[in-house]
Protein backbone atom coordinates (compact mmCIF):
# COMPACT_ATOMS: atom_id res chain seq x y z
CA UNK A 1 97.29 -44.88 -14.47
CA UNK A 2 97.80 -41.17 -13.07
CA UNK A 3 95.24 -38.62 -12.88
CA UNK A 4 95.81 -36.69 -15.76
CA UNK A 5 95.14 -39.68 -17.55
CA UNK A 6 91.78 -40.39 -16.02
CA UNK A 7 90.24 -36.84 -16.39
CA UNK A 8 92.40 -36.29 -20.05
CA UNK A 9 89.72 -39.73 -20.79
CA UNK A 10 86.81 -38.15 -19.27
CA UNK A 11 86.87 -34.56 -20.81
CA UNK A 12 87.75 -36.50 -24.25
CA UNK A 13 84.29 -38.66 -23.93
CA UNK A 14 82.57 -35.32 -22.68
CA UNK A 15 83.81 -33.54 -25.93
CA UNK A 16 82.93 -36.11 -28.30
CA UNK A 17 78.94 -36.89 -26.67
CA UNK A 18 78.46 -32.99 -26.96
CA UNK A 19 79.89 -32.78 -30.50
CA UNK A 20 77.47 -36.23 -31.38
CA UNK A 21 74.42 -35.25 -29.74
CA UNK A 22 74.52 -31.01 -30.48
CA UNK A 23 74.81 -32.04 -34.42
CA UNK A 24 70.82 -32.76 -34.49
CA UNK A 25 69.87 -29.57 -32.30
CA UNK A 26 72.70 -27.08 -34.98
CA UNK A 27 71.40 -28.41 -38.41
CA UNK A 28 70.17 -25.69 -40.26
CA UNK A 29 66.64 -27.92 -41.35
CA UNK A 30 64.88 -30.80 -40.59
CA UNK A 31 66.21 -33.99 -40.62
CA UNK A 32 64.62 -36.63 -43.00
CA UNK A 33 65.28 -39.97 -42.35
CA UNK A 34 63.92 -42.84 -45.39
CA UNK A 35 61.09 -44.91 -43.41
CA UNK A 36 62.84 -47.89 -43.41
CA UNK A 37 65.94 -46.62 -41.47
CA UNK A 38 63.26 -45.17 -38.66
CA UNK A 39 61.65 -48.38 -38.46
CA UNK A 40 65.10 -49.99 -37.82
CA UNK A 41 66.06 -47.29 -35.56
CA UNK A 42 63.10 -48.11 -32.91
CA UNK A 43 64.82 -51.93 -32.23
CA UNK A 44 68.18 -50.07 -31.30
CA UNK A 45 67.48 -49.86 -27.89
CA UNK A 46 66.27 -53.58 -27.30
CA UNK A 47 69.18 -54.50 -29.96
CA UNK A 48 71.44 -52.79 -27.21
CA UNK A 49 69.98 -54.01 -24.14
CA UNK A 50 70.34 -57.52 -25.66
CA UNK A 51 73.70 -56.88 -26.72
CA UNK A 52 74.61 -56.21 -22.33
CA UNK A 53 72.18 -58.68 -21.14
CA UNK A 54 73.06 -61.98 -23.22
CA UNK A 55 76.32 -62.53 -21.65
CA UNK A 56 75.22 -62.74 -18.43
CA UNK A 57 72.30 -64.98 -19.77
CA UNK A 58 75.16 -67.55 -20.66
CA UNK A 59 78.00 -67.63 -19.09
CA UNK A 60 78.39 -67.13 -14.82
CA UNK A 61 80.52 -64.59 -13.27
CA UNK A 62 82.72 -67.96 -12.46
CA UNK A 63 83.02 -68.58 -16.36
CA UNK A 64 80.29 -71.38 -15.90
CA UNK A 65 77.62 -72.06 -18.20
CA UNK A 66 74.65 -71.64 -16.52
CA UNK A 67 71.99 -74.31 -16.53
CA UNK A 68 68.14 -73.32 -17.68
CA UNK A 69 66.56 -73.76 -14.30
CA UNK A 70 68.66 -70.59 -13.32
CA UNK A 71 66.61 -67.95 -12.40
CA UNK A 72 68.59 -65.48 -15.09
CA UNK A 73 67.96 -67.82 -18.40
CA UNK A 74 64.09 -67.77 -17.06
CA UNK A 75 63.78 -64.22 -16.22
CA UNK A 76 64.27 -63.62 -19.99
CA UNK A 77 62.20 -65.99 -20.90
CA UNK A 78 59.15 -64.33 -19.01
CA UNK A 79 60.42 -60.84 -20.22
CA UNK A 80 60.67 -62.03 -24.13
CA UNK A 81 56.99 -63.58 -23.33
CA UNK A 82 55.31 -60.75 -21.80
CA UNK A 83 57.19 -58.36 -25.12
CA UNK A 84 56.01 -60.78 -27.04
CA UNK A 85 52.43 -60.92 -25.74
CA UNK A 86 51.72 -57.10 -24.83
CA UNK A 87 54.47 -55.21 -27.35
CA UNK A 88 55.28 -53.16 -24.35
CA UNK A 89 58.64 -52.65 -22.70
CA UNK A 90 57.31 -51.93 -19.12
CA UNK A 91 55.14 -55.27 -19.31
CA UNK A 92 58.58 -56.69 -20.26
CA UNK A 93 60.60 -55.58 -18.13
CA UNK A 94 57.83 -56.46 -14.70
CA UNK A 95 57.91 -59.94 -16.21
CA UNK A 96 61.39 -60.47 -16.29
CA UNK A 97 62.18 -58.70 -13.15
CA UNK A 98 58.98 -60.65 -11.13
CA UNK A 99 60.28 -64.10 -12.19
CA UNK A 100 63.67 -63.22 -11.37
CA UNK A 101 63.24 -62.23 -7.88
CA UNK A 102 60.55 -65.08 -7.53
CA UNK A 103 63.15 -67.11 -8.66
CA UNK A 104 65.88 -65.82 -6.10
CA UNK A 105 63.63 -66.08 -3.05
CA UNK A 106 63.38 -69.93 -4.00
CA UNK A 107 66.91 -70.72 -3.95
């Protein structure tokens, strides 16, 4: 791939985040959204960390399937538990990150 290529894809994802994120900050008004869209709009960013993270829960970087006393697969068990217990991302995110490295010191 050359480099006009390479920075012809970078200025083209550089125009289109400006153009996507300037539209809220240029509207004439306020923008309204119906409550039940904003309520699903606060689960986009745990739909999309799910979305990166499941994968990896799954499969290995070999193509294996990875068995549950992995520390990965029990990581995000502890991180769903501590969500699921304190509705708070940074209590999630300690518990899944604690477990994990507990989990890598043992092996």
């Amino acid at each position: 791939m050359s480099d006009a290529m390479i920075w012809l894809g970078l200025i083209g994802m550089m125009v289109m985040t400006l153009l996507t994120r300037s539209g809220i900050v240029v509207w004439p008004g306020p923008i309204h959204l119906p409550p039940r869209l904003q309520r699903a709009l606060r689960f986009a960013p745990m739909a999309a960390i799910a979305a990166v993270i499941l994968p990896s829960l799954i499969w290995s970087p070999q193509g294996d399937v990875i068995g549950l006393l992995d520390p990965r697969p029990l990581s995000a068990f502890a991180c769903l538990l501590g969500w699921w217990i304190s509705r708070q991302m940074s209590v999630c995110l300690t518990a899944g990150i604690a477990v994990y490295a507990l989990g890598m010191l043992a092996l």
